[in-house]
C-alpha atoms as a PDB file:
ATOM      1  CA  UNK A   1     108.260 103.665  24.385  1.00  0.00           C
ATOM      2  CA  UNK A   2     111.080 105.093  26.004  1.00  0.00           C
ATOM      3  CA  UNK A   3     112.850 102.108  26.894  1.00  0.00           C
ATOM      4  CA  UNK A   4     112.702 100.643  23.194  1.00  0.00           C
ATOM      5  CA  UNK A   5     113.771 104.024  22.142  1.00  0.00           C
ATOM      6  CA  UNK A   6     116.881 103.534  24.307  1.00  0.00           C
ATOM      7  CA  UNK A   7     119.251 101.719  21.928  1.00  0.00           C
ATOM      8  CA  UNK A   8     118.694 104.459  19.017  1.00  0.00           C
ATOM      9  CA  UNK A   9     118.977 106.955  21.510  1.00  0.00           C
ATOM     10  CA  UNK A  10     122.316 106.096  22.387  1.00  0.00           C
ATOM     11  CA  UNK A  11     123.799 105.460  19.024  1.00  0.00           C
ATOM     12  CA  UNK A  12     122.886 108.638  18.043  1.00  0.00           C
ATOM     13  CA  UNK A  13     124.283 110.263  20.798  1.00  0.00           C
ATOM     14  CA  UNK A  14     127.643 108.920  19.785  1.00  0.00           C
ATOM     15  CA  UNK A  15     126.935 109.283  15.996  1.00  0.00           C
ATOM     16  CA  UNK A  16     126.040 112.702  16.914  1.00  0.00           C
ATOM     17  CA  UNK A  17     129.390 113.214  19.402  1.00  0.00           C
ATOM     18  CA  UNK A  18     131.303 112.076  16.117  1.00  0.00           C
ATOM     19  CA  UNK A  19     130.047 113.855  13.647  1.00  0.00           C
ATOM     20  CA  UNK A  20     130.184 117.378  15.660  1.00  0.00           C
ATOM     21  CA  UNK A  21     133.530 117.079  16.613  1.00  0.00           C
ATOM     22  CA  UNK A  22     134.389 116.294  12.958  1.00  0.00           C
ATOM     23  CA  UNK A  23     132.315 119.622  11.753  1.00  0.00           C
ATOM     24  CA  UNK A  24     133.789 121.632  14.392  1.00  0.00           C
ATOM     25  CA  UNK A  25     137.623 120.380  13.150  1.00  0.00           C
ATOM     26  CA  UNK A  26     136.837 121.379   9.040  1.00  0.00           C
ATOM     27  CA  UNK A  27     135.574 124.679  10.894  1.00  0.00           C
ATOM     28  CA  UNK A  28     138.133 125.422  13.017  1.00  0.00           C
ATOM     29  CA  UNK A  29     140.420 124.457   9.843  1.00  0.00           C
ATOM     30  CA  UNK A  30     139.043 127.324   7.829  1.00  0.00           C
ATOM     31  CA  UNK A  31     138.797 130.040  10.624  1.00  0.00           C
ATOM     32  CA  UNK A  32     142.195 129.395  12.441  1.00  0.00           C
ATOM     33  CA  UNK A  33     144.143 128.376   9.326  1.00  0.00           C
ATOM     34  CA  UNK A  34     144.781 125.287  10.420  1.00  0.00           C
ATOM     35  CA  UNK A  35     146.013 125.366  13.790  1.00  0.00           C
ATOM     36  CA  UNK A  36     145.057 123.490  16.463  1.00  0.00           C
ATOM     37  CA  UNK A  37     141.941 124.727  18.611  1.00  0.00           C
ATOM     38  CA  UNK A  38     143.787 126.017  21.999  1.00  0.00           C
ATOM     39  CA  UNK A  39     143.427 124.136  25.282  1.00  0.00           C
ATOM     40  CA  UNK A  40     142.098 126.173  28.458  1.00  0.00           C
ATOM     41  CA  UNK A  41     145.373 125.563  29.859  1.00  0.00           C
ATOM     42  CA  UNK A  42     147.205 126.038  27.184  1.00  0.00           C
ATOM     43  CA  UNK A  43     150.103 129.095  27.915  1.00  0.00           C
ATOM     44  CA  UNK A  44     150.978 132.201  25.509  1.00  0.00           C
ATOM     45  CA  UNK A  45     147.251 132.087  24.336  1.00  0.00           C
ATOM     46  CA  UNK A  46     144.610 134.639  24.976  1.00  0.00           C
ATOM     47  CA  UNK A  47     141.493 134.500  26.757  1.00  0.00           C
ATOM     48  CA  UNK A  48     138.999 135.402  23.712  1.00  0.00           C
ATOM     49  CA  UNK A  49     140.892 133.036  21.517  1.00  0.00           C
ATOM     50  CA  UNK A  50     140.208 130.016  23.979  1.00  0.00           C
ATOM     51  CA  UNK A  51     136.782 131.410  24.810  1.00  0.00           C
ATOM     52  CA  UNK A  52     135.905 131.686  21.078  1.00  0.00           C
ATOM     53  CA  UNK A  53     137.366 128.037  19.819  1.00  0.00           C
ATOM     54  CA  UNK A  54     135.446 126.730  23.195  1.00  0.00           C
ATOM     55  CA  UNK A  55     132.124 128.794  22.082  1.00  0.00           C
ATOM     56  CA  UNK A  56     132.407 127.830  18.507  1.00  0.00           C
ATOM     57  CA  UNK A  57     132.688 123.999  19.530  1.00  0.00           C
ATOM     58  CA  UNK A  58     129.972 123.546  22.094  1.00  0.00           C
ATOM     59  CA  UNK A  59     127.673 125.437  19.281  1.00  0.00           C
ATOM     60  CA  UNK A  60     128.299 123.206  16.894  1.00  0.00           C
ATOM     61  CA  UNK A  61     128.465 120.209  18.774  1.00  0.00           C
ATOM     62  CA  UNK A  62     124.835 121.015  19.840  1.00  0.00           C
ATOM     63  CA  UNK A  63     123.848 121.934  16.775  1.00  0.00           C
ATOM     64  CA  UNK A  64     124.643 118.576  15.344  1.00  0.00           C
ATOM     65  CA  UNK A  65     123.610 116.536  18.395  1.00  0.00           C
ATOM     66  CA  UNK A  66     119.943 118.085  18.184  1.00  0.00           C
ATOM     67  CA  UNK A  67     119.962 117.287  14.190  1.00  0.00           C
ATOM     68  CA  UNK A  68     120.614 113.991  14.452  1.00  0.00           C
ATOM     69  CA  UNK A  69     118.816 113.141  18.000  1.00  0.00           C
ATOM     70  CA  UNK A  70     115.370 114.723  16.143  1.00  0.00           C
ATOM     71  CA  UNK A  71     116.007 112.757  12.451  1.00  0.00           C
ATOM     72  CA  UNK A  72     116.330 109.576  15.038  1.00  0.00           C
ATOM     73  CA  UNK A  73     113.269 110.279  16.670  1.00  0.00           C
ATOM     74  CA  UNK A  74     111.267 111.012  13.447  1.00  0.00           C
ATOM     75  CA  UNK A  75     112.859 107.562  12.090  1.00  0.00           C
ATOM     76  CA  UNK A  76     111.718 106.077  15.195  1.00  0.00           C
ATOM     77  CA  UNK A  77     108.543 107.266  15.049  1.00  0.00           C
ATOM     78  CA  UNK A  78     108.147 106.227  11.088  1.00  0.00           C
ATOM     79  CA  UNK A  79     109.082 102.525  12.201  1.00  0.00           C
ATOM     80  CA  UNK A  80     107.135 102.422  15.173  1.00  0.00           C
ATOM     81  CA  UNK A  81     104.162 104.634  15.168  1.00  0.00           C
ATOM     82  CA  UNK A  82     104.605 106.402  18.367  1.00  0.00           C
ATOM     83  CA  UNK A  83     106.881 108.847  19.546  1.00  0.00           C
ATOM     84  CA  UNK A  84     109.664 108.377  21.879  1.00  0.00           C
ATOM     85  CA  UNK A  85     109.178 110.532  24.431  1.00  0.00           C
ATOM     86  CA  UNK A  86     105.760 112.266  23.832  1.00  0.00           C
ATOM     87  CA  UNK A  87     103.695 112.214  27.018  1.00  0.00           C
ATOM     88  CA  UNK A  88     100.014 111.755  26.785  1.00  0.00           C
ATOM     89  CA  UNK A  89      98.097 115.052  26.803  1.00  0.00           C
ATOM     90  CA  UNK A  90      95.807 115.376  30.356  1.00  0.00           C
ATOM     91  CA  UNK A  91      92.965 117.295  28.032  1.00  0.00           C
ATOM     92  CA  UNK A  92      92.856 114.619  25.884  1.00  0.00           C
ATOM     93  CA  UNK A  93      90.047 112.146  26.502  1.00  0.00           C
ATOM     94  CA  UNK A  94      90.946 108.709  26.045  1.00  0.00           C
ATOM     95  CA  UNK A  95      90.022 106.778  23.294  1.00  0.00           C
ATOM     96  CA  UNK A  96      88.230 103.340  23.738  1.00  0.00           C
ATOM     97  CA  UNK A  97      88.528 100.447  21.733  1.00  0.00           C
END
């Protein structure tokens, strides 16, 4: 299943990518009034400002990523039956057919 999962995987990764950065911009907009979210190496900027815009970004492009790799897996696993990555249990017994 993993390798047919594959394709969906990686369009959500970049839907994902997209849509974080995008959140993290309209967030950034309302905390920083607009400014532009400081580079590391940017000069005349101070440490907890860069270390908060980088903090606030990598939370919310995980956040997003997660969301929308777990609604592709449950969509996956409504058109397929199985899901993507789910290893079979060793306490399990086996069925037979």
């Amino acid at each position: 299943m993993k390798l047919l999962y594959k394709p969906f995987s990686l369009v959500a990764k970049s839907l994902g990518t997209r849509l974080g950065k995008s959140a993290f911009d309209a967030v950034w907009e309302q905390v920083a009034s607009s400014e532009e979210p400081p580079s590391p190496t940017a000069g005349r900027v101070s440490l907890p400002r860069v270390a908060a815009s980088a903090a606030l970004e990598a939370a919310t492009m995980a956040a997003i990523g997660a969301a929308i790799e777990q609604l592709t897996a449950r969509g996956f696993h409504h058109l397929v039956g199985a899901w993507p990555e789910r290893k079979p249990d060793a306490d399990q017994p086996k069925l037979r057919r």
